[in-house]
Each structure stands twice: as structure tokens, then as C-alpha cells.
C-alpha atoms as a PDB file:
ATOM      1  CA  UNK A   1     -15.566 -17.497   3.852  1.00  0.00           C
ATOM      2  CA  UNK A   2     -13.112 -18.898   5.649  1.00  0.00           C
ATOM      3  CA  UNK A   3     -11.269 -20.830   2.821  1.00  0.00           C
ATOM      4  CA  UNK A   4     -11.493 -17.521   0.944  1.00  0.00           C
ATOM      5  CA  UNK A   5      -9.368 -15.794   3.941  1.00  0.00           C
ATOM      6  CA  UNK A   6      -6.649 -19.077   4.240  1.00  0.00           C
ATOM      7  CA  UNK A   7      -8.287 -20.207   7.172  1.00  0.00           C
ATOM      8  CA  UNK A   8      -8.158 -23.836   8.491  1.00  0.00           C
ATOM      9  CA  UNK A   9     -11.291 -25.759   7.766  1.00  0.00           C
ATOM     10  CA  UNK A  10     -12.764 -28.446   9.735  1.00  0.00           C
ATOM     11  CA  UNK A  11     -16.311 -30.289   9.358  1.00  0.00           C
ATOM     12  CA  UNK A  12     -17.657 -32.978  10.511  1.00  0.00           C
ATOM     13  CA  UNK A  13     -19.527 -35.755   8.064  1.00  0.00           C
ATOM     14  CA  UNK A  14     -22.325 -36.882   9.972  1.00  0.00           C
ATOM     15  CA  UNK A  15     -23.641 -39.918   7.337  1.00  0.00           C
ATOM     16  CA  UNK A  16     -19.661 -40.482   6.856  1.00  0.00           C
ATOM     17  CA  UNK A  17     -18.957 -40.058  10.537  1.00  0.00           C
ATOM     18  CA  UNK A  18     -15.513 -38.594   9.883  1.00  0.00           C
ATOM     19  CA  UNK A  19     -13.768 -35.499  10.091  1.00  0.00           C
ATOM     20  CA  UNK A  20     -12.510 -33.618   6.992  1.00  0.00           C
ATOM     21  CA  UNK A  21     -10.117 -30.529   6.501  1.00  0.00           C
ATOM     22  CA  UNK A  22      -9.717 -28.557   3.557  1.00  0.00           C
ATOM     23  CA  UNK A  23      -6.381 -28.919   1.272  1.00  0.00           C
ATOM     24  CA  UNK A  24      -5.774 -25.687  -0.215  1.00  0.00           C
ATOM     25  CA  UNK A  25      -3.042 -27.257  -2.198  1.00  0.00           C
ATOM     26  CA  UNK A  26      -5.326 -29.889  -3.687  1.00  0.00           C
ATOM     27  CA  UNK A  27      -8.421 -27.039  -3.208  1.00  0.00           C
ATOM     28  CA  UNK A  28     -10.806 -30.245  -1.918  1.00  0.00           C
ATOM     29  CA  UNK A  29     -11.799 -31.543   1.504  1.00  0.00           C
ATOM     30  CA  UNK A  30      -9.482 -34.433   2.653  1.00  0.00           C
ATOM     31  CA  UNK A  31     -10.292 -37.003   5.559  1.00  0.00           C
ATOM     32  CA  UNK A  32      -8.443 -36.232   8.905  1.00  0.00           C
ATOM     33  CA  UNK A  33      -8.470 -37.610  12.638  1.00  0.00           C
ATOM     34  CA  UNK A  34     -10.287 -35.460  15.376  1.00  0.00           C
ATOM     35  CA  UNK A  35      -8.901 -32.072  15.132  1.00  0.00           C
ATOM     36  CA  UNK A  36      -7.892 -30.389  18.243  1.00  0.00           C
ATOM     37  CA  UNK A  37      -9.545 -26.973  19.401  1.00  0.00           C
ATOM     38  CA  UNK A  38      -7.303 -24.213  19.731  1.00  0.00           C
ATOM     39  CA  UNK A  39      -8.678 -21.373  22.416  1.00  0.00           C
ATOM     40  CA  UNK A  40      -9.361 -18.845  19.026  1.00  0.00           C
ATOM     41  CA  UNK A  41     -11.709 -21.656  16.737  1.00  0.00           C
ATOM     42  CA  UNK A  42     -14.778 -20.635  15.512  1.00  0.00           C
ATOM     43  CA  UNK A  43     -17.815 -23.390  15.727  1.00  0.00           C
ATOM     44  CA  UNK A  44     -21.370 -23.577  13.292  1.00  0.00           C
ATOM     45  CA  UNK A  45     -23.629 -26.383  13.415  1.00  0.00           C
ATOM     46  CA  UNK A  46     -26.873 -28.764  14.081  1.00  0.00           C
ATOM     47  CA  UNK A  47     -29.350 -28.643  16.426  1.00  0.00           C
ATOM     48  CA  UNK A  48     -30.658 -31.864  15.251  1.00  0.00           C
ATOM     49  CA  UNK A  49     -28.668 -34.900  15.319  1.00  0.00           C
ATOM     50  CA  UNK A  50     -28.844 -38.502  13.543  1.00  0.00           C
ATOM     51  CA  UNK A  51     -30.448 -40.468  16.696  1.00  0.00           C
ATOM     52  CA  UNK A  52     -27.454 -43.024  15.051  1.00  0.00           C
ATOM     53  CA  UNK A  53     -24.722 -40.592  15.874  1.00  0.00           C
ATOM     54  CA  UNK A  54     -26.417 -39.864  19.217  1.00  0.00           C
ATOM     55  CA  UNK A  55     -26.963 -43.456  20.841  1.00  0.00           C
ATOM     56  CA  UNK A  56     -22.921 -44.028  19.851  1.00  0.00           C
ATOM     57  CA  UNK A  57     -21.497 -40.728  21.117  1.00  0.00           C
ATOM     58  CA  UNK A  58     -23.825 -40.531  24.202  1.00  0.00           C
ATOM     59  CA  UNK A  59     -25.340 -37.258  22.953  1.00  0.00           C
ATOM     60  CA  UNK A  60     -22.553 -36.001  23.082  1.00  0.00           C
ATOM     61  CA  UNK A  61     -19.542 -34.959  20.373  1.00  0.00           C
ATOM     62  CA  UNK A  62     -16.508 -35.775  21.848  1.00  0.00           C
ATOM     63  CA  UNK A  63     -13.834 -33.158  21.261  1.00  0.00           C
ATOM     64  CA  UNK A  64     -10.304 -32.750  21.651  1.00  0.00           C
ATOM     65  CA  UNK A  65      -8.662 -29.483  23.016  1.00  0.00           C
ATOM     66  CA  UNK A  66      -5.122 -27.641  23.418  1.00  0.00           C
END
């Protein structure tokens, strides 16, 4: 829905461990560094977490805002 309205897409990978961001140029997903929250973002995810990603993040996601 968001691509539809020429939003800015992030999502996270979690077997890739990376962050990608839709090119609407290309129309594909493209690999980017951590994107930065702005105070108006929208967030979906997982409850459930690859105990992998967990044990190497802490638990915890580390994100970077305005």
C-alpha cells in the first residue's frame, strides 16, 4: 500500500540481516544502511525473532532516529 501511494519503504531481512528500501525507479527492493526514523514513520512486524538475530542484537533492534 504504501509503494502504491509513493511512500518510502523500509524492511528489514531477517535471514539476510540487512536493510532494504524500495527503488521506484528500478520498481525492486535495493540494499541500504540503517534507515533513520523520522517522528511520522509507520512500523509492522514480528513477534517472534530468529534466537540468531536475538543473541547478536541483545534482544533488541537497534534503531537510528532524527
Amino acid at each position: 500500500m504504501a509503494i502504491d501511494a509513493g511512500k518510502q519503504v523500509h524492511v528489514f531481512d531477517l535471514q539476510d540481516e540487512r536493510w532494504y528500501t524500495w527503488n521506484f525507479e528500478k520498481k525492486t527492493f535495493e540494499y541500504e544502511s540503517t534507515p533513520k526514523l523520522t517522528k511520522d514513520f509507520a512500523g509492522i512486524g514480528t513477534r517472534s525473532i530468529d534466537k540468531d538475530i536475538e543473541s547478536k542484537t541483545n534482544g533488541k533492534v537497534k534503531y537510528v532516529g532524527d
